[in-house]
C-alpha atoms as a PDB file:
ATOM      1  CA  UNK A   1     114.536 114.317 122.046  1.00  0.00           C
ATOM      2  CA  UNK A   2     115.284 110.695 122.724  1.00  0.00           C
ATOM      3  CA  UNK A   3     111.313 109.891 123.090  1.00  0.00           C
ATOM      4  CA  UNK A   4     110.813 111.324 119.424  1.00  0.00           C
ATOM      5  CA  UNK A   5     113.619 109.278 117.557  1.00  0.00           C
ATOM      6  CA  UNK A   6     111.711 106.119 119.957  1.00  0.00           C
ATOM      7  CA  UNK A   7     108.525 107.700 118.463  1.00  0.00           C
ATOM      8  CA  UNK A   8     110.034 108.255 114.644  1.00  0.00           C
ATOM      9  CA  UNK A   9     111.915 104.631 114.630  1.00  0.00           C
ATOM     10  CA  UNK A  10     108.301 102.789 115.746  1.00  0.00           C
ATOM     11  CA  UNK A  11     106.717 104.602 113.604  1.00  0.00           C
ATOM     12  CA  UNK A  12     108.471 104.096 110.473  1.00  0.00           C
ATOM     13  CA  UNK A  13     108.614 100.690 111.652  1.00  0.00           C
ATOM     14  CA  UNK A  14     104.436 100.129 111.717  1.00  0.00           C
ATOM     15  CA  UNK A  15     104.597 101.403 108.024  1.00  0.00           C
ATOM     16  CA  UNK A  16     107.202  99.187 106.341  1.00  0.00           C
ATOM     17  CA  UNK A  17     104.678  96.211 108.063  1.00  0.00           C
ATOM     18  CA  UNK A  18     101.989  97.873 106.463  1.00  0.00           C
ATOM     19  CA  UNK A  19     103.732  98.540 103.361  1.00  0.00           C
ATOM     20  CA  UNK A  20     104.883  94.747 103.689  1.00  0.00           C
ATOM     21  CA  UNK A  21     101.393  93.363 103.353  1.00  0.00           C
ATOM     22  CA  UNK A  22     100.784  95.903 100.316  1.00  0.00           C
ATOM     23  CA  UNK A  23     103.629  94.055  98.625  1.00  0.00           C
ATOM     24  CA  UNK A  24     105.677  97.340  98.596  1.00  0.00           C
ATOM     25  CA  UNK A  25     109.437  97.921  99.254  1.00  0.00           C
ATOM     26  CA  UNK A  26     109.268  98.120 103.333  1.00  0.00           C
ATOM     27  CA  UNK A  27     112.616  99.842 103.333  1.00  0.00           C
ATOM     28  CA  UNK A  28     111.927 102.192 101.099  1.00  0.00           C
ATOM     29  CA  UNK A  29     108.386 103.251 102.657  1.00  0.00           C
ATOM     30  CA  UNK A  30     110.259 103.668 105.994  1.00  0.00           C
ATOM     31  CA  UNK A  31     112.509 106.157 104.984  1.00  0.00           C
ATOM     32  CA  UNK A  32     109.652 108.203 103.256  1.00  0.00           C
ATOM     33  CA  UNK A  33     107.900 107.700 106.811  1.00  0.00           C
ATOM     34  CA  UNK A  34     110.694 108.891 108.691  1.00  0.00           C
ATOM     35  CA  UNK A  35     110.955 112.169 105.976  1.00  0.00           C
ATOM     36  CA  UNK A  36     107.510 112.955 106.040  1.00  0.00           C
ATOM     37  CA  UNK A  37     107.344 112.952 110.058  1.00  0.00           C
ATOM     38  CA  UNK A  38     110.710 115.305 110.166  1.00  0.00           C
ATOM     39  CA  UNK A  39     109.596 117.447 107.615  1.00  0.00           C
ATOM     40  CA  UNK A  40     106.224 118.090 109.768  1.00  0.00           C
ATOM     41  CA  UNK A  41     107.535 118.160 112.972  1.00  0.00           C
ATOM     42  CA  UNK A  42     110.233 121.178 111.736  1.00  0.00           C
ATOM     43  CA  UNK A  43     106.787 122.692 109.803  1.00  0.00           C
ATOM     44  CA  UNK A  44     105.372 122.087 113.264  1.00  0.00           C
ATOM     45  CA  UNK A  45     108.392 123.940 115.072  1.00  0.00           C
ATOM     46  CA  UNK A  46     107.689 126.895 112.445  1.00  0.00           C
ATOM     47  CA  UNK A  47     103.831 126.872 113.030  1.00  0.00           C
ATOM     48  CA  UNK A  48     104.447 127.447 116.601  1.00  0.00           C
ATOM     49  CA  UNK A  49     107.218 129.968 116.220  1.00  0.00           C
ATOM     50  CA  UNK A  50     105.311 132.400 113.969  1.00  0.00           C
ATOM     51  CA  UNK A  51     101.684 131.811 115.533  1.00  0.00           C
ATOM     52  CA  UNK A  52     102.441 130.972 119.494  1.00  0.00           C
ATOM     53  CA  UNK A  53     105.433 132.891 120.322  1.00  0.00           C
ATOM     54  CA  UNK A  54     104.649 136.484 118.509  1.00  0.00           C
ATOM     55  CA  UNK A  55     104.453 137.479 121.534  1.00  0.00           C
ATOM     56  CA  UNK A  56     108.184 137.028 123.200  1.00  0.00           C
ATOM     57  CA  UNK A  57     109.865 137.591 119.554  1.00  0.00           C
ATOM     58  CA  UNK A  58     109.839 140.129 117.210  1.00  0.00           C
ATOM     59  CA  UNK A  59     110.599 137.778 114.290  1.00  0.00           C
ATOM     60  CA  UNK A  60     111.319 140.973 112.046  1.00  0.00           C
ATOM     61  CA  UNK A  61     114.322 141.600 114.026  1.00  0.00           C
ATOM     62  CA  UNK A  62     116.065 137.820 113.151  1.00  0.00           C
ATOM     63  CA  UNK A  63     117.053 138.819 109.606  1.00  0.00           C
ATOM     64  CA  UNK A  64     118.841 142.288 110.613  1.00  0.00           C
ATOM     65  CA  UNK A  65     119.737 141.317 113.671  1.00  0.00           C
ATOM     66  CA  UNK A  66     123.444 140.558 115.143  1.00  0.00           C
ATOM     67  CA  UNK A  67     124.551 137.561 116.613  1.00  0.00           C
ATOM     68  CA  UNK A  68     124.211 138.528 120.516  1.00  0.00           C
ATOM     69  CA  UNK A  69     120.554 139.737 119.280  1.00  0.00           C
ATOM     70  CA  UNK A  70     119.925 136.106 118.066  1.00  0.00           C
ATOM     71  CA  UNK A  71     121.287 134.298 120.338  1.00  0.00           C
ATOM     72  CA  UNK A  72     119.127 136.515 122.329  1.00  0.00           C
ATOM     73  CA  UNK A  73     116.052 135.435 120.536  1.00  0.00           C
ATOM     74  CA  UNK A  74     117.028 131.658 120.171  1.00  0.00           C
ATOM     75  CA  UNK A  75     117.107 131.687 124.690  1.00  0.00           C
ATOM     76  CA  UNK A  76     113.775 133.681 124.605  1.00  0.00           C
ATOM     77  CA  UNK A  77     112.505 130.257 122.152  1.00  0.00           C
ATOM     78  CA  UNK A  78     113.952 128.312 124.393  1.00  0.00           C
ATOM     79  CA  UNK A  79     112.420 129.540 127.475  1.00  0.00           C
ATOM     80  CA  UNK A  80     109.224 129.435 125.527  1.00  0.00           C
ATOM     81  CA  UNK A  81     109.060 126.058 124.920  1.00  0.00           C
ATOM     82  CA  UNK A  82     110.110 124.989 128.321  1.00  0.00           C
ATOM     83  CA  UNK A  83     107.259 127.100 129.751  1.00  0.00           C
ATOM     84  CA  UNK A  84     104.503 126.101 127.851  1.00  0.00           C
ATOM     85  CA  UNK A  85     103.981 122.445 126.840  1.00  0.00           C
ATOM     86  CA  UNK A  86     101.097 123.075 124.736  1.00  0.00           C
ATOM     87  CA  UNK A  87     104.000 124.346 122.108  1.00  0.00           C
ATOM     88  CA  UNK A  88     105.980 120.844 122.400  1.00  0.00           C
ATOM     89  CA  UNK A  89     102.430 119.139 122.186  1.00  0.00           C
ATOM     90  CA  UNK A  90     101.663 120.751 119.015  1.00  0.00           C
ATOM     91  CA  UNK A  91     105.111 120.235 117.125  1.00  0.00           C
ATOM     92  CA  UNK A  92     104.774 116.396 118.112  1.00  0.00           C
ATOM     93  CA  UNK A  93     100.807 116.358 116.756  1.00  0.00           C
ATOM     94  CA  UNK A  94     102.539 117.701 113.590  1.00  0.00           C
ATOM     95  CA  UNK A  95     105.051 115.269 113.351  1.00  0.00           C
ATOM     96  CA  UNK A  96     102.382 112.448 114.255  1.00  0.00           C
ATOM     97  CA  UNK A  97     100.328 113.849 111.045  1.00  0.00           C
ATOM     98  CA  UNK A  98     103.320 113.182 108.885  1.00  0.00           C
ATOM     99  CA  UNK A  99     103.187 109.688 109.627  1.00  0.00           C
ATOM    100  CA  UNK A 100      99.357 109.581 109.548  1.00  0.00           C
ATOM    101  CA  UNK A 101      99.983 111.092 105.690  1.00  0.00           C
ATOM    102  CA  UNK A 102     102.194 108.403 104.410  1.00  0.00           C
ATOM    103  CA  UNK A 103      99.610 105.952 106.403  1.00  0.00           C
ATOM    104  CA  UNK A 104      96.362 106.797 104.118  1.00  0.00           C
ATOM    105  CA  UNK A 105      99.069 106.523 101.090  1.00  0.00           C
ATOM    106  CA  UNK A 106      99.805 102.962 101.940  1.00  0.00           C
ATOM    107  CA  UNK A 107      95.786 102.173 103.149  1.00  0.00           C
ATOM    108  CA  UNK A 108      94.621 103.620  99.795  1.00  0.00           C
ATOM    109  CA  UNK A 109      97.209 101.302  97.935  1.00  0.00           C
ATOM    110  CA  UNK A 110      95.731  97.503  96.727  1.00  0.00           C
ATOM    111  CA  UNK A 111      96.422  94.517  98.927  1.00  0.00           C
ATOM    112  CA  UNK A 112      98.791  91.866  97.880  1.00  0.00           C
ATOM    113  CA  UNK A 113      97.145  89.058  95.786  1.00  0.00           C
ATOM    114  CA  UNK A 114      95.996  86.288  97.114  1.00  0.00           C
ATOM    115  CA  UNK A 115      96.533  83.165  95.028  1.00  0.00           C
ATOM    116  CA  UNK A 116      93.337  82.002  93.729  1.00  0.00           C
ATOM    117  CA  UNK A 117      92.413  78.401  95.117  1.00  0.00           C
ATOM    118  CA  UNK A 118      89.951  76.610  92.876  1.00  0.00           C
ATOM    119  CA  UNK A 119      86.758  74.914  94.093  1.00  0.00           C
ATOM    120  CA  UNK A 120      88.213  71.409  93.192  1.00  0.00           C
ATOM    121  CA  UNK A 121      91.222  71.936  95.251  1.00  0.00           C
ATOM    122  CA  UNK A 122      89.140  72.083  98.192  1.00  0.00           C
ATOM    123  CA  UNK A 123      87.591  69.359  97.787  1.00  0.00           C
ATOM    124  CA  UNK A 124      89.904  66.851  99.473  1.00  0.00           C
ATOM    125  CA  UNK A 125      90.826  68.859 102.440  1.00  0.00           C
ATOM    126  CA  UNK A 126      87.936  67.717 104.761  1.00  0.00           C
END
């Protein structure tokens, strides 16, 4: 856990400095890094929940279920994820595409503008 917020703070930090240099509210593009990474990483959680571990949980039984049933099913997760690291792999690719998302946003955006320096200008400089 403490390697992801590491992971989620540099992160968000490499796009405000990208979203610096696009003249862009750094601040502002953080935060919307930092969203889009937890909101894939938790979409990643759920990918692996309904496609890896069909297998150890009956997922039909979590709405009907008790609450000894899911804490039942929450320690079966658990045990899941702590035996195969291909599952925590995945959910941290997920999260890692979130930030690659807001990424291409800020590449496809225009550079700041340069101000033009006229021919004449140069002229004395050498």
């Amino acid at each position: 856990m403490v390697f992801d917020l590491i992971l989620l703070v540099y992160l968000a930090y490499k796009n405000s400095v990208r979203a610096k240099l696009k003249a862009q509210n750094a601040i502002a593009w953080a935060f919307i890094t930092a969203a889009s990474f937890l909101l894939c990483y938790f979409g990643g959680y759920l990918f692996v929940i309904v496609f890896f571990c069909r297998d150890v949980v009956k997922l039909g039984l979590v709405s009907s279920a008790d609450y000894k049933t899911k804490q039942a099913i929450a320690q079966q997760l658990v045990q899941s994820f702590a035996s195969n690291p291909l599952h925590l792999i995945t959910v941290e690719l997920f999260g890692l595409g979130g930030y690659l998302i807001i990424r291409y946003i800020l590449d496809r955006m225009p550079d700041k503008k340069q101000p033009e320096v006229h021919w004449m200008d140069k002229m004395g400089e050498q």
